[in-house]
Protein backbone atom coordinates (compact mmCIF):
# COMPACT_ATOMS: atom_id res chain seq x y z
CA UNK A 1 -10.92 29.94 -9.75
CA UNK A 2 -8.90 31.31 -12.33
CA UNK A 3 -9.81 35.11 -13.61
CA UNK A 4 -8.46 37.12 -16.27
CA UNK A 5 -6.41 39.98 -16.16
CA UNK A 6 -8.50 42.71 -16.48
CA UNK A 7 -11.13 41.16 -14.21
CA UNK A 8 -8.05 40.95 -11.61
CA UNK A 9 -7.10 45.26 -12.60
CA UNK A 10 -10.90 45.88 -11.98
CA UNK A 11 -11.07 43.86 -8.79
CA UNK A 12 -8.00 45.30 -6.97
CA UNK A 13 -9.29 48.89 -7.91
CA UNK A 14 -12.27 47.91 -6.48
CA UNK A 15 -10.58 46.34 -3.48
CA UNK A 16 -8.22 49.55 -2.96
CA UNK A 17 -11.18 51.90 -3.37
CA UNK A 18 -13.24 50.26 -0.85
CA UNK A 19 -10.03 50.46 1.68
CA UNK A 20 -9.56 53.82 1.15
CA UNK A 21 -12.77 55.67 1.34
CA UNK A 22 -15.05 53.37 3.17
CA UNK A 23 -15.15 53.62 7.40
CA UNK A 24 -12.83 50.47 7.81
CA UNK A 25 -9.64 51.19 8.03
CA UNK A 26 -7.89 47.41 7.45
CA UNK A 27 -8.56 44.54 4.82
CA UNK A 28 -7.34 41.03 4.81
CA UNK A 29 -6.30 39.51 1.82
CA UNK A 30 -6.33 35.52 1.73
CA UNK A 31 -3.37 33.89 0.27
CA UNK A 32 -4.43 30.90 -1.62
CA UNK A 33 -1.67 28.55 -3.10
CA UNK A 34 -1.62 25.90 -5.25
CA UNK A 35 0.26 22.83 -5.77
CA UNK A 36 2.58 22.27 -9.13
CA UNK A 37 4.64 19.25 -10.67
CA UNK A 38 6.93 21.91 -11.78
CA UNK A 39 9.39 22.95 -9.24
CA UNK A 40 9.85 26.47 -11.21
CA UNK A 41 6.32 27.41 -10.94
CA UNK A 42 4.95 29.02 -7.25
CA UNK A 43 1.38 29.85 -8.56
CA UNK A 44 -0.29 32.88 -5.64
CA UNK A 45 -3.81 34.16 -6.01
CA UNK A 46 -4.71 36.66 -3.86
CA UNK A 47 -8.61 36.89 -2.66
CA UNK A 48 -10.41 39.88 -1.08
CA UNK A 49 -13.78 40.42 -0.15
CA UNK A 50 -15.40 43.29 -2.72
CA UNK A 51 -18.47 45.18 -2.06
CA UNK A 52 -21.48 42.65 -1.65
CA UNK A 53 -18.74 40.23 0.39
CA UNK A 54 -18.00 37.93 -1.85
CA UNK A 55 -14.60 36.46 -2.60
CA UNK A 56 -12.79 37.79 -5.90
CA UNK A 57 -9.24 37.51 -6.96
CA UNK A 58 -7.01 40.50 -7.06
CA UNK A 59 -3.81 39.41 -8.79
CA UNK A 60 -2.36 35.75 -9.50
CA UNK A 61 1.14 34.97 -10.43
CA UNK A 62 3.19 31.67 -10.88
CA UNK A 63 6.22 33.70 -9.21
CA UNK A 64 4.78 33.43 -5.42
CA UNK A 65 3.56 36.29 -3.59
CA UNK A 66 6.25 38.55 -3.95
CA UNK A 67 4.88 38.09 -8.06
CA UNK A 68 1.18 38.69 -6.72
CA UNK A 69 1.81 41.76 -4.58
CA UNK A 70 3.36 43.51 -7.94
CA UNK A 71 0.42 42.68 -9.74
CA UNK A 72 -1.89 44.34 -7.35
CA UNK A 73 0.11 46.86 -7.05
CA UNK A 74 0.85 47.72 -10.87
CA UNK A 75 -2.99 47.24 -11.13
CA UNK A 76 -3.76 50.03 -8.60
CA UNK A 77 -1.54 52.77 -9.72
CA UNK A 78 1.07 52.16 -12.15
CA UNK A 79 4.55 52.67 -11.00
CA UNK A 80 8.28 52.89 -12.36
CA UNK A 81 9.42 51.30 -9.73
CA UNK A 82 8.11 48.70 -7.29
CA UNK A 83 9.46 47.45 -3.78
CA UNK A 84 9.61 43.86 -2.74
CA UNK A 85 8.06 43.26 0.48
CA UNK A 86 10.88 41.89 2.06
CA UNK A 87 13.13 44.97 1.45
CA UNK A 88 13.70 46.85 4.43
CA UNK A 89 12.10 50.27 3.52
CA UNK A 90 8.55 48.43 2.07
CA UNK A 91 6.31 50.27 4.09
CA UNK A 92 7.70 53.46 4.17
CA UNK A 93 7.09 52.99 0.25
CA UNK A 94 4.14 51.24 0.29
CA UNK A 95 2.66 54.79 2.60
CA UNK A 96 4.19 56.84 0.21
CA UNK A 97 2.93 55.49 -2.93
CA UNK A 98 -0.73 54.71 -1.54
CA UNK A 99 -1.57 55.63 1.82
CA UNK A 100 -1.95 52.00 3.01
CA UNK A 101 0.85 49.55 5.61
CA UNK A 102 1.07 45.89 5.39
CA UNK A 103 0.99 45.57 8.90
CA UNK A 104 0.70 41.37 9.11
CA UNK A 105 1.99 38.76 6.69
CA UNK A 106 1.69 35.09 8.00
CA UNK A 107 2.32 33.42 4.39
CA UNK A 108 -1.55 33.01 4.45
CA UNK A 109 -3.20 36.13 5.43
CA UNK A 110 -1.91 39.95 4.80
CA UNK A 111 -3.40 42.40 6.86
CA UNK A 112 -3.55 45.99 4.77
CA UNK A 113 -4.21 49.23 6.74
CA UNK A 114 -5.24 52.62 5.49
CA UNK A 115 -2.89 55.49 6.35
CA UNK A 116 -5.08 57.87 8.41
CA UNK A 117 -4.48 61.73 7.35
CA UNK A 118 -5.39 63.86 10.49
């Protein structure tokens, strides 16, 4: 299921949008990956559910997740500078720069969370 980018943009906008303002506060994105003959190439899509429940992508890279989750989050807001998720500090950054934790990452499911403002 291959998309284009600006389907992708629209979809994680849509995706973030729904995580913010709606009355659930997590989302889990599917990680699908797919085989390659070429060693070099790691090609990620990431798949969330959008408003009538079905399955879109929200990024796609041939540079594995780490690729995908700059997509997505280029796509949402556009930053100077983006974190890795494996740096130390990711979260604190990722709450800083849009109110939402990664709070689970088993290589085939992330688990996002809204920051609650009280």
């Amino acid at each position: 299921m291959r998309t284009n980018a600006k389907e992708r943009k629209s979809n994680a906008r849509q995706w973030y949008s729904l995580l913010i303002n709606s009355y659930n506060s997590k989302s889990a994105v599917v990680v699908q990956r797919y085989e390659s003959l070429n060693p070099n190439i790691s090609r990620v899509q990431l798949l969330a559910c959008n408003t009538i429940g079905t399955p879109v992508v929200i990024s796609e890279s041939i540079y594995g997740l780490t690729g995908c989750l700059c997509e997505l989050l280029q796509n949402i807001k556009k930053l100077d500078t983006v974190r890795t998720y494996y740096e130390n500090d990711f979260n604190d950054w990722l709450s800083d720069n849009y109110n939402i934790y990664l709070t689970y990452n088993d290589g085939m499911v992330l688990m996002f969370e809204r920051e609650d403002k009280e």
